[in-house]
N, C-alpha and C. Protein backbone atom coordinates (compact mmCIF):
# COMPACT_ATOMS: atom_id res chain seq x y z
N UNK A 1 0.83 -1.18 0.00
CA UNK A 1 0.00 0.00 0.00
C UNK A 1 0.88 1.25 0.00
N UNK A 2 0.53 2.34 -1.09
CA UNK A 2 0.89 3.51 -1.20
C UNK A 2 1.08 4.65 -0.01
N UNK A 3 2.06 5.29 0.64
CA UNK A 3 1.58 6.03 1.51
C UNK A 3 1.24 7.36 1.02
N UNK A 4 0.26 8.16 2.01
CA UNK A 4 -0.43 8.60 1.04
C UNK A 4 0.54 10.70 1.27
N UNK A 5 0.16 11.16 0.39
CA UNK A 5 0.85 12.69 0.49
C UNK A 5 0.92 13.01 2.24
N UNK A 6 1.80 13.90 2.58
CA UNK A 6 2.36 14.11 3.80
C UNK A 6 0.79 15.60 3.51
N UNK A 7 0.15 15.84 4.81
CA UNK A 7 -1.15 16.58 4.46
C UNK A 7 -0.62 18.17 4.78
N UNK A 8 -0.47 19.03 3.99
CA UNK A 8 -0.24 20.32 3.99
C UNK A 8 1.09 20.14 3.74
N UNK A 9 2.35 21.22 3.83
CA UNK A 9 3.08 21.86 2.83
C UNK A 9 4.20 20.86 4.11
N UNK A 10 5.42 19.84 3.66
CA UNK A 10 6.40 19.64 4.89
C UNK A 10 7.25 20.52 5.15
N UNK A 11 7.25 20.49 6.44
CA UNK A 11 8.31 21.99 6.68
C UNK A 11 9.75 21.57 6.78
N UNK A 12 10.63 22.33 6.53
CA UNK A 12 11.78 21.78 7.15
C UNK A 12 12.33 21.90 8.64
N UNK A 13 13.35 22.43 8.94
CA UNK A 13 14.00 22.59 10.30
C UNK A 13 13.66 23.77 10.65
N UNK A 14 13.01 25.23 9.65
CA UNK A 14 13.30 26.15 10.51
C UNK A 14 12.05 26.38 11.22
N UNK A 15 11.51 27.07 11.38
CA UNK A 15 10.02 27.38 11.77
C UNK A 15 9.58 28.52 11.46
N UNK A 16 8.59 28.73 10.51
CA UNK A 16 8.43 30.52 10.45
C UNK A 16 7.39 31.38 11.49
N UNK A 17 6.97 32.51 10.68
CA UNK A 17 6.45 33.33 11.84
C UNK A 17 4.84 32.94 11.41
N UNK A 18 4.15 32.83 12.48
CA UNK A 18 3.21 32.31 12.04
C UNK A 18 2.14 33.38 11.63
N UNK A 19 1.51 33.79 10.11
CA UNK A 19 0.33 34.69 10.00
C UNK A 19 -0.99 34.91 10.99
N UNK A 20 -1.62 35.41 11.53
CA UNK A 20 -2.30 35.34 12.31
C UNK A 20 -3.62 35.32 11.46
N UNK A 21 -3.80 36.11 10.79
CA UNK A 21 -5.12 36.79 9.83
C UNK A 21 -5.34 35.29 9.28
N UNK A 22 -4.30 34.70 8.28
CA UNK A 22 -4.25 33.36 8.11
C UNK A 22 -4.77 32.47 8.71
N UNK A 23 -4.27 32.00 9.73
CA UNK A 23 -4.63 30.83 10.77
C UNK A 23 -6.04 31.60 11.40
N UNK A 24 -6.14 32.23 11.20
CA UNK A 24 -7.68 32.83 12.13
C UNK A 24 -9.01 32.38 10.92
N UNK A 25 -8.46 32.71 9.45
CA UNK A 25 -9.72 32.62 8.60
C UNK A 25 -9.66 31.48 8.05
N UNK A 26 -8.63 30.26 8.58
CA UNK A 26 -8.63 28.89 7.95
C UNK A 26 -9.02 28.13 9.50
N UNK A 27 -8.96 28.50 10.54
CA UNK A 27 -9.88 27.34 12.04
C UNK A 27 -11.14 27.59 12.18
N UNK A 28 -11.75 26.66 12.34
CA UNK A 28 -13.13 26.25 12.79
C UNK A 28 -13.17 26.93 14.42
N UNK A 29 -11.96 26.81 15.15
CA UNK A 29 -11.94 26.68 16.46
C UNK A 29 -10.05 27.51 16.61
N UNK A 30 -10.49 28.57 17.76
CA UNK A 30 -9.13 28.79 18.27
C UNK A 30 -9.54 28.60 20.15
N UNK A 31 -8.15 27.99 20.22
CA UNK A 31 -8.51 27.75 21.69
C UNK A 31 -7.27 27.96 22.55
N UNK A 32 -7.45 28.89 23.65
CA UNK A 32 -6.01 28.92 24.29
C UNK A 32 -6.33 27.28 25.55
N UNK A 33 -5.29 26.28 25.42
CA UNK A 33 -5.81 25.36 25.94
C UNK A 33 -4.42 24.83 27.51
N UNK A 34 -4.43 24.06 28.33
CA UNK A 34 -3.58 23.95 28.84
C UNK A 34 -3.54 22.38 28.63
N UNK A 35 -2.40 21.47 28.22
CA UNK A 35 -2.05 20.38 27.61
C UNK A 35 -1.76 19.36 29.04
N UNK A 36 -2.68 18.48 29.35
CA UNK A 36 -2.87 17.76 30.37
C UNK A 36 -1.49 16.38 29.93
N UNK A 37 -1.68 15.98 28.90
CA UNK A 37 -1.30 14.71 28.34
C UNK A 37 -1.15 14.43 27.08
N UNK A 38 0.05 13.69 27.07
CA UNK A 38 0.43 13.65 25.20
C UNK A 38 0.61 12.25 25.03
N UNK A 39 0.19 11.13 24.07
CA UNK A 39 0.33 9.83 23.78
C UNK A 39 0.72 9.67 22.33
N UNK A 40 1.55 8.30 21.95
CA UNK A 40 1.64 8.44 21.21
C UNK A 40 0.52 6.79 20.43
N UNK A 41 -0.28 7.54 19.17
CA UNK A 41 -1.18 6.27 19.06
C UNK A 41 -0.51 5.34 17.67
N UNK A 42 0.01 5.91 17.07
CA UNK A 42 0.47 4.88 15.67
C UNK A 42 1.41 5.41 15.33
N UNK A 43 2.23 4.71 14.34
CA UNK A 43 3.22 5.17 13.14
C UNK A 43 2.63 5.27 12.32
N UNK A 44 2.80 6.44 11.30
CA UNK A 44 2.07 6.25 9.83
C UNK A 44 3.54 6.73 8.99
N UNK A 45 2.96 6.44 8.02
CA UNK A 45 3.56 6.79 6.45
C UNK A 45 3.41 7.94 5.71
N UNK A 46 4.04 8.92 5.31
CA UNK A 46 3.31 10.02 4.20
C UNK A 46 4.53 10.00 3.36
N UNK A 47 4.09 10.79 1.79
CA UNK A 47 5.07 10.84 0.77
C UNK A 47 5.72 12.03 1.43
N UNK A 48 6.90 12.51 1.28
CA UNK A 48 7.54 13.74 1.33
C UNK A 48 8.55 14.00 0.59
N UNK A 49 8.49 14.25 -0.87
CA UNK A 49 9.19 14.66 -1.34
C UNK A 49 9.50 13.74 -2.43
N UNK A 50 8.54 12.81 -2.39
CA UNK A 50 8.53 11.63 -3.37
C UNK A 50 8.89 10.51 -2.53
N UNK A 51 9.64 10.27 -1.16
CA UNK A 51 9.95 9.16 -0.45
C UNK A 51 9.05 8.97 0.40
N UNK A 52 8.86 7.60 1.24
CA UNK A 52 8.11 7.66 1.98
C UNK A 52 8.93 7.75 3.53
N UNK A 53 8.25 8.99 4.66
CA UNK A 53 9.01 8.97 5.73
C UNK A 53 7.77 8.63 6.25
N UNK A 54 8.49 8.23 7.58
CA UNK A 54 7.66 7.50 8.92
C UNK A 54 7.37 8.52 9.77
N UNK A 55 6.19 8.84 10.52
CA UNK A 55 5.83 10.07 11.33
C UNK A 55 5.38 9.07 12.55
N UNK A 56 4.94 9.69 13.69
CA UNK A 56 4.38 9.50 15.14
C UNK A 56 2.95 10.47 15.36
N UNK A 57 2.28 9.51 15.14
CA UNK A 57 0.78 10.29 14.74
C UNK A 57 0.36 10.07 16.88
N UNK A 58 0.76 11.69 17.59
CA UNK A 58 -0.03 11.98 18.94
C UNK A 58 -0.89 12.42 19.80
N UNK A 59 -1.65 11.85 20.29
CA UNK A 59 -2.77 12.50 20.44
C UNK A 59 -2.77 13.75 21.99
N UNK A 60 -2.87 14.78 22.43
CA UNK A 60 -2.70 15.26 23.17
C UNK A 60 -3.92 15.71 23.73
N UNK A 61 -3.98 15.43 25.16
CA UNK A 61 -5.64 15.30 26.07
C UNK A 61 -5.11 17.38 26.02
N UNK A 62 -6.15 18.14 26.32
CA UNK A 62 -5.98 19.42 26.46
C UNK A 62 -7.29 19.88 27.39
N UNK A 63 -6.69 20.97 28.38
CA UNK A 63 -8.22 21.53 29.23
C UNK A 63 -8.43 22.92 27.97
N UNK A 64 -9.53 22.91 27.91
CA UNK A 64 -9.89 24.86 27.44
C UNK A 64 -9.89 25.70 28.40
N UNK A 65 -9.24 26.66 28.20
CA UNK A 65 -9.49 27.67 29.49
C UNK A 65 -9.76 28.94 28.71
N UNK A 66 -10.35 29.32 27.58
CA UNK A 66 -10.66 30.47 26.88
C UNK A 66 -10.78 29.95 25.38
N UNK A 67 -12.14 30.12 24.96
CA UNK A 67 -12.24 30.03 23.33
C UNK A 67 -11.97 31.18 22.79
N UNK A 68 -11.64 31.33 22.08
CA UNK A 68 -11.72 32.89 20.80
C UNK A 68 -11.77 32.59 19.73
N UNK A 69 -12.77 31.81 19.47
CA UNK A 69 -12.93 31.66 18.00
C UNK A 69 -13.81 30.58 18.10
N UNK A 70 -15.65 30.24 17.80
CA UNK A 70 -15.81 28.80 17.56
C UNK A 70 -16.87 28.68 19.20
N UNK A 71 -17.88 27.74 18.60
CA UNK A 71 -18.85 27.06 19.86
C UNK A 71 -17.62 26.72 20.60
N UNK A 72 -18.14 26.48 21.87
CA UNK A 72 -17.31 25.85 22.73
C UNK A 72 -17.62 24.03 22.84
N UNK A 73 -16.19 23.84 22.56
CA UNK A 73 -16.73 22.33 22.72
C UNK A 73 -16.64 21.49 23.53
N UNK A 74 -16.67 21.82 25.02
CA UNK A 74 -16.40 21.24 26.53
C UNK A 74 -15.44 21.77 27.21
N UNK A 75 -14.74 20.92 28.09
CA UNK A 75 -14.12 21.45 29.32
C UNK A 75 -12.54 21.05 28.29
N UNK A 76 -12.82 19.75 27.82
CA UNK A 76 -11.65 19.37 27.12
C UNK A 76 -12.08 18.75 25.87
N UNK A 77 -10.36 18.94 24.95
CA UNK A 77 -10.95 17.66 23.48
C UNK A 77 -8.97 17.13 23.52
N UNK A 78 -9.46 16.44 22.70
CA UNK A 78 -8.01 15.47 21.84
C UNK A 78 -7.82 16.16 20.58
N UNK A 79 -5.96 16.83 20.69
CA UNK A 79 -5.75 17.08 19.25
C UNK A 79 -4.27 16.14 19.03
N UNK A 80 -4.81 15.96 17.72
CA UNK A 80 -4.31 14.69 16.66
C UNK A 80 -2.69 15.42 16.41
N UNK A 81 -1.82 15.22 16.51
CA UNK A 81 -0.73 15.85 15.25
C UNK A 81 0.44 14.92 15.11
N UNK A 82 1.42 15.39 14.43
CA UNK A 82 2.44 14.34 14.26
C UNK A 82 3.74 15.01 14.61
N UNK A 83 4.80 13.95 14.99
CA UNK A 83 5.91 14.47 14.76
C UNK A 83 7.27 13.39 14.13
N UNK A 84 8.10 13.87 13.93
CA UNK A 84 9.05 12.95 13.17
C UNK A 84 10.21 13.06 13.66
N UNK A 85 10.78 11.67 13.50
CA UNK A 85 12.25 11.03 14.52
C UNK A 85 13.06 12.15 13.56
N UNK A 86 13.36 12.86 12.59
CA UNK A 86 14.09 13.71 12.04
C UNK A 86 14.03 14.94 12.26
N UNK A 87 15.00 16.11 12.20
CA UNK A 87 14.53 17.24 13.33
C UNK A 87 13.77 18.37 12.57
N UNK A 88 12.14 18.35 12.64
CA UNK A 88 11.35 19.55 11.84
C UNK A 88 10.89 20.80 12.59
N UNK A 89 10.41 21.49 11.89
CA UNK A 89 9.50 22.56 12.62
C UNK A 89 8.33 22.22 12.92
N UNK A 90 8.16 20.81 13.29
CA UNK A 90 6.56 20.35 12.94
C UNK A 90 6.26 21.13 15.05
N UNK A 91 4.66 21.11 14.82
CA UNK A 91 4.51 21.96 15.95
C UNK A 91 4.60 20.56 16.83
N UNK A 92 4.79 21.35 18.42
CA UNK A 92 4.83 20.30 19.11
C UNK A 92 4.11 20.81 20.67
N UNK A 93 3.33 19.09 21.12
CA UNK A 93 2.39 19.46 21.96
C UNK A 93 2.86 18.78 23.14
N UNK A 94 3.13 19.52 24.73
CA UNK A 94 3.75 19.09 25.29
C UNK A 94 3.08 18.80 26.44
N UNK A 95 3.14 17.93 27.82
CA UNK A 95 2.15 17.81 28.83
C UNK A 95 3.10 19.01 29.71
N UNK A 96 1.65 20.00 30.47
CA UNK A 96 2.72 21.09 31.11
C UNK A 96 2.11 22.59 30.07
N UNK A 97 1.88 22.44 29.09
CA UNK A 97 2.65 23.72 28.25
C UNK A 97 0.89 24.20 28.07
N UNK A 98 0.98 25.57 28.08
CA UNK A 98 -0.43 26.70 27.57
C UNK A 98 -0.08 27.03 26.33
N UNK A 99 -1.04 27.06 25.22
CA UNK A 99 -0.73 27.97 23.83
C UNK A 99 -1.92 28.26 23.32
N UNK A 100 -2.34 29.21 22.63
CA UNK A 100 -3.60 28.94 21.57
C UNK A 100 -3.50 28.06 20.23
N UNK A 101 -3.95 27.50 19.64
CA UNK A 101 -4.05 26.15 18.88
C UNK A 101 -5.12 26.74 17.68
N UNK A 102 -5.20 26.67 16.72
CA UNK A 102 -5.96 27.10 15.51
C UNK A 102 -6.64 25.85 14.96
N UNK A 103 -7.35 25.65 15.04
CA UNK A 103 -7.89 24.15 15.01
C UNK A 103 -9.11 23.60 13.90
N UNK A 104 -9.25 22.74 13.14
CA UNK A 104 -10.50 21.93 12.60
C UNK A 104 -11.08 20.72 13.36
N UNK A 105 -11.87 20.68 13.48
CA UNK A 105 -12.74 19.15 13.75
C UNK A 105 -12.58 18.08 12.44
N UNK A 106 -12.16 16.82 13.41
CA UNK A 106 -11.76 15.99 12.42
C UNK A 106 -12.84 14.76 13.67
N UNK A 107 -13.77 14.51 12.84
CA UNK A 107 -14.93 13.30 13.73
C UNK A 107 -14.69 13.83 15.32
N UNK A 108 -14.42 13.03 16.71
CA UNK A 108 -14.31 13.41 17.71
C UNK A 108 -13.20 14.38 17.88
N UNK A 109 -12.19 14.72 17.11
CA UNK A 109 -11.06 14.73 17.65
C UNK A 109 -10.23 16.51 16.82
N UNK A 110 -9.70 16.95 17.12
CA UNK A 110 -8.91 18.12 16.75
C UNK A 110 -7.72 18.33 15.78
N UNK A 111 -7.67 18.72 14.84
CA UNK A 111 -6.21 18.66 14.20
C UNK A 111 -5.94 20.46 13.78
N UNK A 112 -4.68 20.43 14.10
CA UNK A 112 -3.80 21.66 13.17
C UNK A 112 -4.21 21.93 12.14
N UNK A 113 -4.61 23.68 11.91
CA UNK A 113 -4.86 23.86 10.85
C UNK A 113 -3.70 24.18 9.75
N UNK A 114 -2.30 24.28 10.30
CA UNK A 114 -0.96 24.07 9.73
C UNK A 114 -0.19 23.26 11.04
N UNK A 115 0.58 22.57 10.27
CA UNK A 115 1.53 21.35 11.14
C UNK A 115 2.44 22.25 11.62
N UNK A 116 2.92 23.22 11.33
CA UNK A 116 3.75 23.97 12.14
C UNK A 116 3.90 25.22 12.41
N UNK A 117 2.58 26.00 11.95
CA UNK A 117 2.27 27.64 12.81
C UNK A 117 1.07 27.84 13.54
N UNK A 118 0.23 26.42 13.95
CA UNK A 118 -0.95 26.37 14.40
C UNK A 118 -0.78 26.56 16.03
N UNK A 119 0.13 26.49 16.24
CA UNK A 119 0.30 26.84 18.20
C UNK A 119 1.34 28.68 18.21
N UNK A 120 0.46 28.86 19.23
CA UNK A 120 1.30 30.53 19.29
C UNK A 120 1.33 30.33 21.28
N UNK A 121 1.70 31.48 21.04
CA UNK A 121 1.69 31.55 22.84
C UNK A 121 0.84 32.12 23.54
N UNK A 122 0.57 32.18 24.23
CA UNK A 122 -1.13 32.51 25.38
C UNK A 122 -0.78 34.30 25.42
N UNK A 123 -0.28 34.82 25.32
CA UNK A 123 0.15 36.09 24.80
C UNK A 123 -0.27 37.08 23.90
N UNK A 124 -0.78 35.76 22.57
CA UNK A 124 -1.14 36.19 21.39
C UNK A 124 -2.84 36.88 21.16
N UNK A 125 -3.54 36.17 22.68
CA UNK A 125 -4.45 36.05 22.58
C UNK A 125 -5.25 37.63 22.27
N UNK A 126 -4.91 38.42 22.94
CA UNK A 126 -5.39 40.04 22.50
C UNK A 126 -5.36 40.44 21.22
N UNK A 127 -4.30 39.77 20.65
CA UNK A 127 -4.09 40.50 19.46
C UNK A 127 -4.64 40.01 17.94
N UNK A 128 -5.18 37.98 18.71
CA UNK A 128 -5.86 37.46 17.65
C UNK A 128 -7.57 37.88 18.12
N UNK A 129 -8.01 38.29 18.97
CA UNK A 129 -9.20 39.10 19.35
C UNK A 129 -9.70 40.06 18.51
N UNK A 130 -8.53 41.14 18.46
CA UNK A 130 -8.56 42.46 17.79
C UNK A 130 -8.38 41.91 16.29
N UNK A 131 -7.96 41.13 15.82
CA UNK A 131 -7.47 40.94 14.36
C UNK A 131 -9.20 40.26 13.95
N UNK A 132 -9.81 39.79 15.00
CA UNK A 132 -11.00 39.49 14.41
C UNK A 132 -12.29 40.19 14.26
N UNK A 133 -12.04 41.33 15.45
CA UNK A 133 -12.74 42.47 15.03
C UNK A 133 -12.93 43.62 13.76
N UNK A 134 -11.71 43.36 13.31
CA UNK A 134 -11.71 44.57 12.44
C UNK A 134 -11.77 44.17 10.91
């Protein structure tokens, strides 16, 4: 079996700055969340670059402690993301850590609306407020 395209653009090592206006008019859901627990549930496969690399598809338990963006969808949810034994900018979700998260609904569960500018810092939150007002 084919593995299938790596889903959105692969990043390399550096990490850029993340658009805000962007990530605000592509989530269903922004949530500043505090990250209870991180697991890891499978290995998968994606093409990258024409080869196939191996990723760590994790699921991370999260509390909400402020929506800004989006129904509220409980006290907590599970977001999906990946990361890879090679060193990327892919975002990363840690047990311990606060950020806002730019998010889609994927069936029960949460995914990145970019693999690696979808987390900002709890900081950001005023300024992705105001960016949605105007």
């Amino acid at each position: 079996m084919r593995a299938a395209p790596f889903p959105g653009t692969f990043p390399g090592s550096i990490a850029t700055e993340p658009d805000l206006s962007r990530l605000t008019a592509l989530a269903d859901f922004i949530l500043l969340v505090h990250v209870i627990q991180v697991s890891q549930e499978a290995r998968i496969r994606y093409l990258v670059h024409g080869e196939e690399v191996e990723f760590s598809r994790l699921v991370a338990v999260a509390e909400i402690d402020r929506v800004l963006k989006g129904a509220s969808p409980g006290s907590r949810i599970e977001v999906e993301f990946l990361q890879s034994d090679a060193p990327t900018s892919l975002l990363r979700l840690d047990p311990g850590e606060d950020g806002i998260l730019f998010l889609n609904r994927r069936g029960e569960r949460y995914v990145p609306v970019n693999y690696v500018t979808a987390k900002v810092s709890p900081s950001a939150a005023d300024r992705i407020q105001a960016g949605r007002r105007e």
